[in-house]
Protein backbone atom coordinates (compact mmCIF):
# COMPACT_ATOMS: atom_id res chain seq x y z
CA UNK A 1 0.00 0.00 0.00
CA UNK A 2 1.31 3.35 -0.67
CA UNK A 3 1.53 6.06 1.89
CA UNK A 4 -0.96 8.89 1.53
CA UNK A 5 2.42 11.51 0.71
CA UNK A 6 3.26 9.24 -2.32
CA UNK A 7 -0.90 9.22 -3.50
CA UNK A 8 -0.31 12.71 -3.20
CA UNK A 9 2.73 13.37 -5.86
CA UNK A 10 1.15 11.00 -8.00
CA UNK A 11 -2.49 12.44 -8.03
CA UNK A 12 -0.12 16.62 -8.68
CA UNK A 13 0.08 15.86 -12.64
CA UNK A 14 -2.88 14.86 -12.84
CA UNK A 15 -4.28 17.67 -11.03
CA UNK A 16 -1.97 20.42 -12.68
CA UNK A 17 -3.25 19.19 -16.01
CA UNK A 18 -6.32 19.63 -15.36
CA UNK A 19 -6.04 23.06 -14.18
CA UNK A 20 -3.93 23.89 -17.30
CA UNK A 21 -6.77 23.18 -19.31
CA UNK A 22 -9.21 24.69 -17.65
CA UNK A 23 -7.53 27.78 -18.00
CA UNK A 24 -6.52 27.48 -21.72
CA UNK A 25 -10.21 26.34 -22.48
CA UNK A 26 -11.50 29.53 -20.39
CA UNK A 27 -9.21 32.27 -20.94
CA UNK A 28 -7.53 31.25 -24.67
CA UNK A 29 -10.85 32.34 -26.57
CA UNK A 30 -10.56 34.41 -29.61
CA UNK A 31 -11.08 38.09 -29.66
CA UNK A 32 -14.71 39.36 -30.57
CA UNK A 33 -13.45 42.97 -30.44
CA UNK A 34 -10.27 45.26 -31.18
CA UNK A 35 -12.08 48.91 -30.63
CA UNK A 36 -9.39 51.08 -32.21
CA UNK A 37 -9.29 54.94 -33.05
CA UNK A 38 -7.73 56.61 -35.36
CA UNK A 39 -7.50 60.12 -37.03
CA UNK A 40 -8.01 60.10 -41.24
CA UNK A 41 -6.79 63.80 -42.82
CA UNK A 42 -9.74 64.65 -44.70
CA UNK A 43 -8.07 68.30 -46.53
CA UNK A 44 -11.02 68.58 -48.73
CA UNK A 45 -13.55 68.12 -45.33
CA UNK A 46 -13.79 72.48 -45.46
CA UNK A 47 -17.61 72.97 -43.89
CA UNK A 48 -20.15 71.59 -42.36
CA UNK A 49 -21.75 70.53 -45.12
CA UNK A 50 -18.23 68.77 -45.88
CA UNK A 51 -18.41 67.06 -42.66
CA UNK A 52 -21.79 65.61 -42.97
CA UNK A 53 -21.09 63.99 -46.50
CA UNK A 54 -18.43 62.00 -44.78
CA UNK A 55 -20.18 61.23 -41.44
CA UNK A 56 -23.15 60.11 -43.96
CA UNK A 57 -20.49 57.72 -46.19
CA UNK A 58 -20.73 55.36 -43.15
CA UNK A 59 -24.49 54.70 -43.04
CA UNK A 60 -26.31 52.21 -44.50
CA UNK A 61 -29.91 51.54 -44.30
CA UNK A 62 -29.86 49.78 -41.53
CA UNK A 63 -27.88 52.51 -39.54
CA UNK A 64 -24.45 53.31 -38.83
CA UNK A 65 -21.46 50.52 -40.46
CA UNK A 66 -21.16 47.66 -38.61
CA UNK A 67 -17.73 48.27 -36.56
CA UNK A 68 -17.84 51.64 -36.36
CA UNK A 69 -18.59 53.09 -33.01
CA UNK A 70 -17.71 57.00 -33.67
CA UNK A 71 -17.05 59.67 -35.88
CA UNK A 72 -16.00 62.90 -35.34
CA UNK A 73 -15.03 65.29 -37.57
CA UNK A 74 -12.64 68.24 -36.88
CA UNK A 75 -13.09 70.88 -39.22
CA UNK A 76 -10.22 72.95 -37.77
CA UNK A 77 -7.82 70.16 -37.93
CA UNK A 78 -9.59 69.04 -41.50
CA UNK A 79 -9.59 65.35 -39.65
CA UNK A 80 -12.09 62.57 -39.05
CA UNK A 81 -11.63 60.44 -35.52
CA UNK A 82 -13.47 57.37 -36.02
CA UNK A 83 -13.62 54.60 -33.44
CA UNK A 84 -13.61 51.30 -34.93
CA UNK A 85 -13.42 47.61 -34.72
CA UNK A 86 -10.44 46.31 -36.23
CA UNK A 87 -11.53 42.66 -36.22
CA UNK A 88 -14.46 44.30 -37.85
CA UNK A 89 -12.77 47.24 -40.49
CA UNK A 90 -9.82 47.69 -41.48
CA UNK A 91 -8.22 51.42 -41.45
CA UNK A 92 -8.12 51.23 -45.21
CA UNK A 93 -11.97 50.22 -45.39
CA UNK A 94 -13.08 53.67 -43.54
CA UNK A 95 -10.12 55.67 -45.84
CA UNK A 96 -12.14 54.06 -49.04
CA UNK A 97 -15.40 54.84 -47.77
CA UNK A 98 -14.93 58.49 -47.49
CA UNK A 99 -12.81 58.60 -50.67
CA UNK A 100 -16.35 57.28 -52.35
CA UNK A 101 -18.11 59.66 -50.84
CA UNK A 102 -15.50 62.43 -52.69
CA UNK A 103 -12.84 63.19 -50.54
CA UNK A 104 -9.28 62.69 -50.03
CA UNK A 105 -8.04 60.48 -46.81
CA UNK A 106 -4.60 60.15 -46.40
CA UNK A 107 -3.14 58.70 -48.72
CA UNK A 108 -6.01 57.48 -50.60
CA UNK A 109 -7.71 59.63 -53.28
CA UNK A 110 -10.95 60.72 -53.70
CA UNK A 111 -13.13 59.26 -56.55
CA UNK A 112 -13.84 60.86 -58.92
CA UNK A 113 -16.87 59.09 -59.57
CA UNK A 114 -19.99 61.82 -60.41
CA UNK A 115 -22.34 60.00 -58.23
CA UNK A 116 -20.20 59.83 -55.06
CA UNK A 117 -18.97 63.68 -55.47
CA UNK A 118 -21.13 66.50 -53.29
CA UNK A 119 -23.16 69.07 -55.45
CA UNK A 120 -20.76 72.11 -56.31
């Protein structure tokens, strides 16, 4: 018979193993969310007119894009701060959208498609 000391070390690995899985299966998920924000330079964003063209680039009919959480634009600064999910969006996805609606962000130019550009 073994003594209750020696039960003991052999019932540890079991235990710890156990415990390590637990943890992995509990904690180890995937992300559902990565809420980021970032600023896009919008230099053509000069009113607030301006402004609401590119706030309305991100709705659809059934609201506001999925994954975005914010806009805000800065007329001053001629920047957009949008809050985002990145596991949702991806920076260049929101730079696109408000180059379709007729602006320039960043790097990315606007269209120059008739039907995205504002009435002159």
């Amino acid at each position: 018979m073994k003594s209750s000391a020696t039960q003991e070390h052999a019932l540890f690995p079991a235990c710890l193993a156990c415990l390590v899985l637990g943890l992995a299966l509990g904690t180890a998920s995937c992300r559902k969310a990565d809420m980021r924000k970032v600023d896009i330079s919008v230099p053509g964003m000069t009113n607030q007119a301006c402004a609401t063209l590119v706030q309305n680039s991100f709705m659809t009919p059934q609201g506001v894009m999925q994954g975005i959480k914010t806009i805000q634009p800065d007329l001053t600064r001629r920047v957009v701060t949008i809050t985002y999910d990145s596991m949702k969006l991806a920076r260049k996805n929101l730079e696109y959208t408000i180059a379709g609606a007729g602006f320039d962000a960043n790097d990315v130019k606007a269209q120059t498609n008739p039907a995205a550009l504002p009435p002159r």
